[in-house]
Protein backbone atom coordinates (compact mmCIF):
# COMPACT_ATOMS: atom_id res chain seq x y z
CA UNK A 1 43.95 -10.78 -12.82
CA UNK A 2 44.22 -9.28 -16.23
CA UNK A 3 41.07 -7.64 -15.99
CA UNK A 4 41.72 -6.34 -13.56
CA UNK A 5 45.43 -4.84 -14.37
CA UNK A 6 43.85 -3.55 -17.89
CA UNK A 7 41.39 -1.93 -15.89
CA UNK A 8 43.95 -0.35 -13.57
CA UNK A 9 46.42 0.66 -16.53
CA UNK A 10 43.41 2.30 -18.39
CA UNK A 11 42.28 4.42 -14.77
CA UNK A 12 46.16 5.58 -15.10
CA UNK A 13 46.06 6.66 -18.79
CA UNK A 14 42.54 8.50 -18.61
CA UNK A 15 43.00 9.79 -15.07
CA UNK A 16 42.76 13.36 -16.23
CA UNK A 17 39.73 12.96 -18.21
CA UNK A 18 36.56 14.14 -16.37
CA UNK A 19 34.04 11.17 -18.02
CA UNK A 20 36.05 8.42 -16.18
CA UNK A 21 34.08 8.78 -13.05
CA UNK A 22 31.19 8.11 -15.39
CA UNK A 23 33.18 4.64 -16.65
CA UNK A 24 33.80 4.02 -12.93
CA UNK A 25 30.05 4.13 -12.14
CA UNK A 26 29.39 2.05 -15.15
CA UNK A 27 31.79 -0.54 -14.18
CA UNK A 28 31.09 -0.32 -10.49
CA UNK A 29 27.24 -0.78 -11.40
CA UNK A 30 27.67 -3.59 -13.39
CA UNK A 31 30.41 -5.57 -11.66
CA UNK A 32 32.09 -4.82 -8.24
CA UNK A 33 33.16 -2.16 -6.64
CA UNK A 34 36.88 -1.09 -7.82
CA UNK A 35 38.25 -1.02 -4.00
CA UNK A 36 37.92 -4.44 -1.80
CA UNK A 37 39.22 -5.23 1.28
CA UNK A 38 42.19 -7.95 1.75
CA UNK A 39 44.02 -7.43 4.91
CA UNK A 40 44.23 -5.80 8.13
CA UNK A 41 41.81 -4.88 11.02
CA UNK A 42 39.05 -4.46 8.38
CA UNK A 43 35.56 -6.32 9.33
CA UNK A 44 34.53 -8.43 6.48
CA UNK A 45 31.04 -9.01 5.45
CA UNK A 46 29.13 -10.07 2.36
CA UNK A 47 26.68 -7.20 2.32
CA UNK A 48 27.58 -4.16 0.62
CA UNK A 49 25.12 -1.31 -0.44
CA UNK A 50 24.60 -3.18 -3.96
CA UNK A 51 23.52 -6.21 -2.52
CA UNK A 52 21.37 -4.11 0.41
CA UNK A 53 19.76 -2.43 -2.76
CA UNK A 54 18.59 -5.64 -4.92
CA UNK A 55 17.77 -7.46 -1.26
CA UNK A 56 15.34 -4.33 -1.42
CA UNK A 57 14.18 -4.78 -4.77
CA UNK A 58 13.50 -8.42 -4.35
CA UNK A 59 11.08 -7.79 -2.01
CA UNK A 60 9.18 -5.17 -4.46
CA UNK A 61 9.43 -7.63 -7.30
CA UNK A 62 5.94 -8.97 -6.51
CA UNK A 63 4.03 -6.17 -5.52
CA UNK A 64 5.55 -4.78 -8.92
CA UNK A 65 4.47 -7.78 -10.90
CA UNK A 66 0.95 -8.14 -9.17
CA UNK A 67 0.53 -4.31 -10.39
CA UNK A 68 0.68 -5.39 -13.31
CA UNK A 69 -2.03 -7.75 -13.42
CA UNK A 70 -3.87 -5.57 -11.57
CA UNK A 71 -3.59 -2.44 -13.56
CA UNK A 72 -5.45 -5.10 -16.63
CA UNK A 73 -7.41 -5.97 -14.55
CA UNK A 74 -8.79 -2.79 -13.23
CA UNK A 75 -8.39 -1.62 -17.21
CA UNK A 76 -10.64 -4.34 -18.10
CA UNK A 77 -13.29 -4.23 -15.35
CA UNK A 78 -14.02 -0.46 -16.05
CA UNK A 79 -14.25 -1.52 -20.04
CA UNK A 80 -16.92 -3.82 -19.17
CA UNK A 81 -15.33 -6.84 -20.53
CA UNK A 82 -15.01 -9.21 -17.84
CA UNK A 83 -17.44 -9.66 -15.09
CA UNK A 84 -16.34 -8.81 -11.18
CA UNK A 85 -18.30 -11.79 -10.18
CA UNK A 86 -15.92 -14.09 -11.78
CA UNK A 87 -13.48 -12.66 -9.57
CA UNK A 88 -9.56 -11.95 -10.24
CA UNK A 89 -8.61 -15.43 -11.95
CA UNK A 90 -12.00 -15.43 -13.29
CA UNK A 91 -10.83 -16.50 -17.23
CA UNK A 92 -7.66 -17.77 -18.05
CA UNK A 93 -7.46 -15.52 -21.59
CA UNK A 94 -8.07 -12.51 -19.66
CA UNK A 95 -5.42 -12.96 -16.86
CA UNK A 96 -2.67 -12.95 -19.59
CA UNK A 97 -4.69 -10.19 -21.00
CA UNK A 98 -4.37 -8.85 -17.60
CA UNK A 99 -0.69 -8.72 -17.68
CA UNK A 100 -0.45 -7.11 -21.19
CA UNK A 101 -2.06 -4.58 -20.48
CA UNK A 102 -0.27 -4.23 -17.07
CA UNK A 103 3.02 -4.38 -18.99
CA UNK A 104 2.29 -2.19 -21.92
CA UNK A 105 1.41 0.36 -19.10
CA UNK A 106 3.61 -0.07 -15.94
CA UNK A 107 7.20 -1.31 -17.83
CA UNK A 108 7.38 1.85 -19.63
CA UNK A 109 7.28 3.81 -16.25
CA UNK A 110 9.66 1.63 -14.95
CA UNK A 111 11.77 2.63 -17.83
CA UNK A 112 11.77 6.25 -17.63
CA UNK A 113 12.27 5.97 -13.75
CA UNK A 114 15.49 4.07 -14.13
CA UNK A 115 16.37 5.57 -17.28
CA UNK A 116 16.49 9.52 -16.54
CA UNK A 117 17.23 8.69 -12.93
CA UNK A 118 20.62 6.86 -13.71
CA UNK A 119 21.44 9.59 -16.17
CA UNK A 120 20.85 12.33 -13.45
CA UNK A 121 23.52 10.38 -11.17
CA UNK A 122 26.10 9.41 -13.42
CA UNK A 123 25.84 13.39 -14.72
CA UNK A 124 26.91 14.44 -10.97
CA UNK A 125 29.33 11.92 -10.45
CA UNK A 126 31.31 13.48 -13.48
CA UNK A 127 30.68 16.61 -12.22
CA UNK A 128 31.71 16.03 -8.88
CA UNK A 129 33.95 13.52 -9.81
CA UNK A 130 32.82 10.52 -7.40
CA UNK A 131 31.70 7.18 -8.14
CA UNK A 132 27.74 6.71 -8.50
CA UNK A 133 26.44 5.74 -5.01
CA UNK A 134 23.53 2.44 -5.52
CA UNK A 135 20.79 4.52 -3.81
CA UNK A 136 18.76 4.77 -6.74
CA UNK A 137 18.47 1.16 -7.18
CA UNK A 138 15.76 0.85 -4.79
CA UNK A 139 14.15 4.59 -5.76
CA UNK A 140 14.33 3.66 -9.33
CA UNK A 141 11.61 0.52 -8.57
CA UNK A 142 9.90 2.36 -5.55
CA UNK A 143 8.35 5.49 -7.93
CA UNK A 144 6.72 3.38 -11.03
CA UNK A 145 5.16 1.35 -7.82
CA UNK A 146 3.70 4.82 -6.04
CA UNK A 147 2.15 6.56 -8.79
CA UNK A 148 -0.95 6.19 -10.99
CA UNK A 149 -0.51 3.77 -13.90
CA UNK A 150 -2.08 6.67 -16.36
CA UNK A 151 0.66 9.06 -15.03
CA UNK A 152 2.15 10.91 -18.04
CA UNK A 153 5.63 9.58 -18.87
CA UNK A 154 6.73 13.34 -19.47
CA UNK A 155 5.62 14.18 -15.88
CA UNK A 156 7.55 11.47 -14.14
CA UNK A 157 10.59 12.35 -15.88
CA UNK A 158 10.54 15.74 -14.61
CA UNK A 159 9.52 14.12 -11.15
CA UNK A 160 12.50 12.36 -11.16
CA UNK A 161 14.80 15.28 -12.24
CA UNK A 162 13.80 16.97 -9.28
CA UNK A 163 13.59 14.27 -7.09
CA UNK A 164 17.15 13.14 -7.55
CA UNK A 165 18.58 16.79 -7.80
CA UNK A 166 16.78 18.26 -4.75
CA UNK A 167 16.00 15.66 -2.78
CA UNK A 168 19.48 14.10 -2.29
CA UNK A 169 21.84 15.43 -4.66
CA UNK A 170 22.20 19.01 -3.38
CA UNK A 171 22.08 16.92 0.35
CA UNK A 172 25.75 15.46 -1.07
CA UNK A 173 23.98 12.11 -2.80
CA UNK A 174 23.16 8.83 -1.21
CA UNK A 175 23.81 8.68 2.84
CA UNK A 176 22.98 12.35 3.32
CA UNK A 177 19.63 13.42 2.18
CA UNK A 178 16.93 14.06 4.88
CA UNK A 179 14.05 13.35 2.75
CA UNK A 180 12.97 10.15 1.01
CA UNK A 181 13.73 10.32 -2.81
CA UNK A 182 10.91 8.27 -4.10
CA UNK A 183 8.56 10.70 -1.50
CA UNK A 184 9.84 13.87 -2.21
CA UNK A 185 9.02 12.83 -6.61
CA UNK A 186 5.40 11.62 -5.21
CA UNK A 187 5.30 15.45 -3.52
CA UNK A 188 6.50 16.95 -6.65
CA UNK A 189 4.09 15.39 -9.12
CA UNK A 190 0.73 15.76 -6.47
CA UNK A 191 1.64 19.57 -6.32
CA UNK A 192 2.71 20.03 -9.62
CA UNK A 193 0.07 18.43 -11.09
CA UNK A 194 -2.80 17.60 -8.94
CA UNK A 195 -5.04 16.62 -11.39
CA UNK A 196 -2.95 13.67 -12.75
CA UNK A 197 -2.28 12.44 -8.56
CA UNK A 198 -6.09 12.44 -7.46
CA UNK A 199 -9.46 11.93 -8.54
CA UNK A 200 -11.21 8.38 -9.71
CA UNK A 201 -9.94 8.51 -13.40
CA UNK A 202 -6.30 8.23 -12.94
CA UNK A 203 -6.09 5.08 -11.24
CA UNK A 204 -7.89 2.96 -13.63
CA UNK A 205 -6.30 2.41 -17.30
CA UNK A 206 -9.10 3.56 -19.78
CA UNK A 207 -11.73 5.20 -17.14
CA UNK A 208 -11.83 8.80 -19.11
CA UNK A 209 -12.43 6.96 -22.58
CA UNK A 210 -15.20 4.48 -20.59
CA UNK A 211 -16.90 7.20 -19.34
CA UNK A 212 -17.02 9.00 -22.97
CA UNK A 213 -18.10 5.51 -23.92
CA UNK A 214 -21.29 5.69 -21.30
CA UNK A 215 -21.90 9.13 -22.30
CA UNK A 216 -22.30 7.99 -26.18
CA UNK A 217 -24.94 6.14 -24.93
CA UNK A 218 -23.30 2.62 -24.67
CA UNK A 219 -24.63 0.46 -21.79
CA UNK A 220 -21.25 -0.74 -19.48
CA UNK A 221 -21.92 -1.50 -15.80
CA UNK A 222 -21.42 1.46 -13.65
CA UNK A 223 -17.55 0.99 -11.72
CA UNK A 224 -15.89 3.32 -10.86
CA UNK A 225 -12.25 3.97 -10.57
CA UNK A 226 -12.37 5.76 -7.41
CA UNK A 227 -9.96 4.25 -4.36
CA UNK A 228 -11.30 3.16 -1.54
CA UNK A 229 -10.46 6.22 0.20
CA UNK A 230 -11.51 8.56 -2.18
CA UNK A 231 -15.07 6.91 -1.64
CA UNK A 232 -14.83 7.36 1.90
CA UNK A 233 -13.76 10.65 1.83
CA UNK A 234 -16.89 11.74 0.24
CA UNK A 235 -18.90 9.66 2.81
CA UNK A 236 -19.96 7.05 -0.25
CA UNK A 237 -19.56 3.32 0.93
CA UNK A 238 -15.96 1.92 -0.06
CA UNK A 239 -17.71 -1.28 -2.19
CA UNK A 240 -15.18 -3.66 -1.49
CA UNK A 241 -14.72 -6.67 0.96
CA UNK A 242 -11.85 -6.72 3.08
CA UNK A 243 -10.38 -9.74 1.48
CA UNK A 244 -10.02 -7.26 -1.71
CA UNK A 245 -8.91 -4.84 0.04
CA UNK A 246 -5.92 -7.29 1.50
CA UNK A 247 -5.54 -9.49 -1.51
CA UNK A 248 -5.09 -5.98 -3.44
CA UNK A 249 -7.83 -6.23 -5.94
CA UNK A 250 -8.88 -2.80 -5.82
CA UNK A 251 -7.80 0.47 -8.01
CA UNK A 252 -4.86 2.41 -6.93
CA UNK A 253 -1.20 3.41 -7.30
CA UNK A 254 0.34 0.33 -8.99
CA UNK A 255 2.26 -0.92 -6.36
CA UNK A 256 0.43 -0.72 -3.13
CA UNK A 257 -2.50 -1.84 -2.89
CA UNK A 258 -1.52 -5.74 -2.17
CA UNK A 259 -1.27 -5.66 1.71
CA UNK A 260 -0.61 -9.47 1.82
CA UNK A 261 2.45 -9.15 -0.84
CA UNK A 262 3.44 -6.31 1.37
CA UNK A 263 3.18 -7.92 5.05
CA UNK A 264 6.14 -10.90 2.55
CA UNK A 265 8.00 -8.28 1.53
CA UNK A 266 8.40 -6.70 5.30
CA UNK A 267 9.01 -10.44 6.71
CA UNK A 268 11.44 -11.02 3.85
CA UNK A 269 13.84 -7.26 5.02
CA UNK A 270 13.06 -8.30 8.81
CA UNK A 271 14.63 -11.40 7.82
CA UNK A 272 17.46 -10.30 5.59
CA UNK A 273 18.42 -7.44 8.48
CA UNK A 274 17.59 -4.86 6.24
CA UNK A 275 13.95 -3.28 7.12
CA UNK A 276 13.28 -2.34 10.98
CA UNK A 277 10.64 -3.95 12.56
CA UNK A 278 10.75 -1.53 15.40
CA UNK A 279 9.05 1.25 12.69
CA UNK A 280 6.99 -1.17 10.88
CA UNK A 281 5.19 -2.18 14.30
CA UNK A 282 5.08 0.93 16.14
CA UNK A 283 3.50 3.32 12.56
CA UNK A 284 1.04 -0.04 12.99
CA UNK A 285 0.26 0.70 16.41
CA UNK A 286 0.63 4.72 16.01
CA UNK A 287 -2.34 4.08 13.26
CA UNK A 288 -4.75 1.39 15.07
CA UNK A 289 -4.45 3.77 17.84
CA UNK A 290 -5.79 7.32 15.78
CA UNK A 291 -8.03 4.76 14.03
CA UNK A 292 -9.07 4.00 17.59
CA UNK A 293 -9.50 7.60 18.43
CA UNK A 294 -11.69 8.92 15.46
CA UNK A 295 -14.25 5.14 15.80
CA UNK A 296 -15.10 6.52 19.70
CA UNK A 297 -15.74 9.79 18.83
CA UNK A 298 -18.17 8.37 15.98
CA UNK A 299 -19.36 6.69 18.83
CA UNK A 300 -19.35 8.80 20.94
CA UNK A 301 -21.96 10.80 18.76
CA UNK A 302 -19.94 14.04 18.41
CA UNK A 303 -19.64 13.46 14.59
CA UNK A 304 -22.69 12.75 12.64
CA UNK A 305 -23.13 11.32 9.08
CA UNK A 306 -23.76 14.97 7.66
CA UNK A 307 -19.48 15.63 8.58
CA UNK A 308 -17.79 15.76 5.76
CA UNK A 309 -15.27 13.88 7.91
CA UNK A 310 -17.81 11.13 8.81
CA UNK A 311 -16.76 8.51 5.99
CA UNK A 312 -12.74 8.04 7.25
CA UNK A 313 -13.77 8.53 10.17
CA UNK A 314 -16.32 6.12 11.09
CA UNK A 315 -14.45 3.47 9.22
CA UNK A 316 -13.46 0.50 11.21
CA UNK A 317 -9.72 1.22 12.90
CA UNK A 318 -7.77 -1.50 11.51
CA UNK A 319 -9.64 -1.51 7.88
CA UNK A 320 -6.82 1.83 7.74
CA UNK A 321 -4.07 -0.64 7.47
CA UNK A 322 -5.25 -2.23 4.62
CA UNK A 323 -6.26 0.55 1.93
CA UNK A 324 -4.38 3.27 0.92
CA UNK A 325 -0.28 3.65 0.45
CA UNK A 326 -0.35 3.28 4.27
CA UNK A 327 1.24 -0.45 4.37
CA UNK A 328 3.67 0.22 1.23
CA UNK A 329 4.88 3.06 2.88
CA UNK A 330 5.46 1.59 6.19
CA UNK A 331 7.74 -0.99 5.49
CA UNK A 332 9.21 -0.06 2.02
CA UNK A 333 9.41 3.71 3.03
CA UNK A 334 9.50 5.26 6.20
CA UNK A 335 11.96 2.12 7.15
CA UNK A 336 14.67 4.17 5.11
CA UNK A 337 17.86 3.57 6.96
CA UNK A 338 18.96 6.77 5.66
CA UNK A 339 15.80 9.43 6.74
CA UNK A 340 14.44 7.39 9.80
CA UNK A 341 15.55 7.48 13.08
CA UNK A 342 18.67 5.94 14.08
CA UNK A 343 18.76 5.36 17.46
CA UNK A 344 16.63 2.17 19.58
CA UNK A 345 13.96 4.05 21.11
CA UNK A 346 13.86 6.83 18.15
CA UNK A 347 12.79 4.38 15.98
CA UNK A 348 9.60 3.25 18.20
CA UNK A 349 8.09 7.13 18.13
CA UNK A 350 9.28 7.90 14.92
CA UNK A 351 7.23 4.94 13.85
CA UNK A 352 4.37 5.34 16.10
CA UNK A 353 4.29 9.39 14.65
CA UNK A 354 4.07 8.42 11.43
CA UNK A 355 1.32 5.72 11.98
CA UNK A 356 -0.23 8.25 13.79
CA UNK A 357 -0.07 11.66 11.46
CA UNK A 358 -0.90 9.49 8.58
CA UNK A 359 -4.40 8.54 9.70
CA UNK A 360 -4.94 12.22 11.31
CA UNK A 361 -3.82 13.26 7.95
CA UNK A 362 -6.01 10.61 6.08
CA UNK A 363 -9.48 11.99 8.04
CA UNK A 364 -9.02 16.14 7.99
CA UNK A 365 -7.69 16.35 4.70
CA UNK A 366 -10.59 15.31 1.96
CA UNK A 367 -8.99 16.82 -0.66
CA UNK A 368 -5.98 14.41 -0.26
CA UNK A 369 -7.13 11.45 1.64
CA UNK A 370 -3.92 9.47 1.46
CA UNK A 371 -1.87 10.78 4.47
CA UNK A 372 1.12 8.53 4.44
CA UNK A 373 3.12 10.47 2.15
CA UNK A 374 2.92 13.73 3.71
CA UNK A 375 3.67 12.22 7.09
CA UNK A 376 6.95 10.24 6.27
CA UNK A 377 8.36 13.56 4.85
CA UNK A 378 7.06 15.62 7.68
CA UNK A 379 8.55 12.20 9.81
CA UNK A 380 12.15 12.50 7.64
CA UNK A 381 12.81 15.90 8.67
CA UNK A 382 12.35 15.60 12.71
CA UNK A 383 13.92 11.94 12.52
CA UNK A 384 17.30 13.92 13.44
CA UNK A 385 15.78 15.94 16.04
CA UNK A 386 14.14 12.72 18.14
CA UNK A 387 17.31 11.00 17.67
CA UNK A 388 19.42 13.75 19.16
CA UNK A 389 17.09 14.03 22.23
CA UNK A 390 17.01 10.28 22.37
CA UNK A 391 21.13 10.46 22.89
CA UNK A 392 20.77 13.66 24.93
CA UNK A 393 18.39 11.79 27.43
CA UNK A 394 20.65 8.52 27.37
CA UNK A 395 23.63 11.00 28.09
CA UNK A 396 21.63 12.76 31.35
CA UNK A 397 20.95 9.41 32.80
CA UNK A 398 24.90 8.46 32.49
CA UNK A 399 26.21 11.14 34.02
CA UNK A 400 23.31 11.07 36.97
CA UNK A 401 24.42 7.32 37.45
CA UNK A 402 28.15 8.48 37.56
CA UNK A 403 27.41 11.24 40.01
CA UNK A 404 25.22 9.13 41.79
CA UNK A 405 28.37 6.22 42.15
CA UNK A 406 30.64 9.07 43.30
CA UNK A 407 28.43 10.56 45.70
């Protein structure tokens, strides 16, 4: 109790001052909020948006730390120093080496995403004088996870800016933005610098300086760094067995390529009430069902192994669930309560769309063969639109049932 009257006596002396919104967000970030409910017709409930927000980040923890490992892992495969026939857990020295190096290269991004992010919302709440919203809890831990683990720290900082400042701040902050946050920085940094979001030597730690290593003549095994789909976009086998490809021992963005840590993560927000499982399965079926599409016209024999779209598209429907960004961004992503669709039946072919576009995307676009991004933000900014047809058609079928009654 004498906390909390300091607290409320020191509010009363500063009130005037324009950084005390900033020591509000401080406080309200670290403890409680400064407003609680005690009486009246209020609905109680022990979920607030903090606790929504670390529920969130709970389930990101282990695709976050399995980046990690994999990122040394990766690091160390292209260097040559461990053998891919000893597999993953291969030598006890270099699975801790594993995680150094995954530490020394993901924590820092994790830093800088928190770290400028924070400072960008506790700058507008003392401009605009309002408390700082938790929002960017979740964003904070969902951009180190969707980016490559070489990604310059000075580039994701600028991500973020904009990210934060355009893609929710000048929407009003958390609760009104129509894009995804965490998406909209992704956007940023593959069209501000495409060269740093694509190719095969930005997903592996050290794969510029191994191949200067090969070119000095040194023998190393050839690996490449390439993804999965950046092999099949160029209609080169993907050199992986599925089990990689689910367990997530494969090169990508440091946080997605684990579908089995994923498929825990979406049980764990079905579970806690948090994630829909109406968008999660229907972008799974929208996906196995363009996936479905592109194998019979392979079969079909309208595409032939000279397309340049042969590779993605020829690839097995369901193997599209389990490389790429496409399961990350289905559950952790295009499940945003705040950009997705709202309403019962909105949330079925908003999910099914964005399963859909994000393979379609995947196949005709070479140059960028990972389509999930694109098609969550293209998904964010019609999520309004279905859900307002969605009430409009629930409305039509009211007032024929009432006419009907009075007839």
């Amino acid at each position: 109790m004498g906390l909390k009257q300091n607290l409320h006596n020191f509010k009363e002396k500063n009130k005037d001052k324009k950084w005390l919104p900033g020591f509000n967000a401080l406080f309200t970030f670290l403890y409680m909020p400064n407003e609680t409910t005690h009486n009246g017709t209020h609905i109680k409930a022990a979920d607030d948006l903090k606790r929504t927000m670390n529920t969130v980040i709970m389930a990101l923890v282990p695709c976050l730390i399995f980046g990690m490992f994999n990122a040394g892992y990766q690091h160390h495969l292209a260097q040559g120093l461990i053998d891919s026939a000893d597999g993953f857990f291969g030598s006890s020295f270099w699975t801790w080496g594993n995680l150094v190096v995954g530490l020394w290269k993901v924590l820092p991004l994790v830093i800088v995403s928190y770290g400028v992010g924070l400072a960008v919302e506790f700058i507008f709440a003392i401009i605009k004088g309002h408390e700082v919203e938790e929002g960017y809890l979740v964003t904070g831990m969902l951009v180190p996870l969707i980016v490559p683990v070489d990604i310059p720290l000075w580039m994701l900082a600028v991500a973020v800016v904009f990210g934060v400042v355009i893609g929710k701040e000048v929407f009003g902050g958390t609760g009104m933005n129509i894009l995804n946050p965490a998406l909209t920085i992704r956007a940023f940094l593959f069209f501000a610098y495409p060269t740093w979001m694509s190719g095969d030597k930005v997903w592996v730690h050290g794969a510029v300086e191994r191949d200067q290593m090969i070119a000095a003549g040194e023998n190393l095994d050839a690996i490449s760094g390439e993804t999965i789909l950046g092999s099949l976009a160029q209609n080169k086998a993907a050199g992986y067995e599925v089990m990689d490809m689910f367990y997530g021992i494969i090169p990508g963005s440091v946080g997605e390529t684990s579908t089995l840590l994923i498929l825990l993560g979406a049980l764990f927000l079905i579970f806690a009430k948090i994630g829909s499982w109406r968008i999660m399965l229907s972008s799974v079926i929208g996906a196995l069902v363009m996936g479905l599409i592109f194998n019979g016209v392979v079969s079909s024999g309208w595409i032939t192994e000279s397309s340049k779209f042969y590779g993605l598209m020829s690839t097995e429907f369901w193997h599209h669930l389990l490389i790429g960004g496409f399961a990350f961004g289905t559950v952790f992503m295009a499940t945003d309560p705040v950009t997705a669709s709202q309403t019962t039946k909105g949330k079925w072919i908003y999910g099914f769309l964005v399963g859909f576009i994000s393979i379609m995307i995947r196949v005709f676009n070479p140059a960028y063969p990972e389509g999930v991004m694109l098609a969550i933000l293209l998904m964010n900014v019609f999520a309004p639109t279905i859900d307002h047809y969605v009430v409009q058609g629930n409305v039509k079928k009211r007032m024929k049932r009432l006419k009907a009654k009075a007839a």
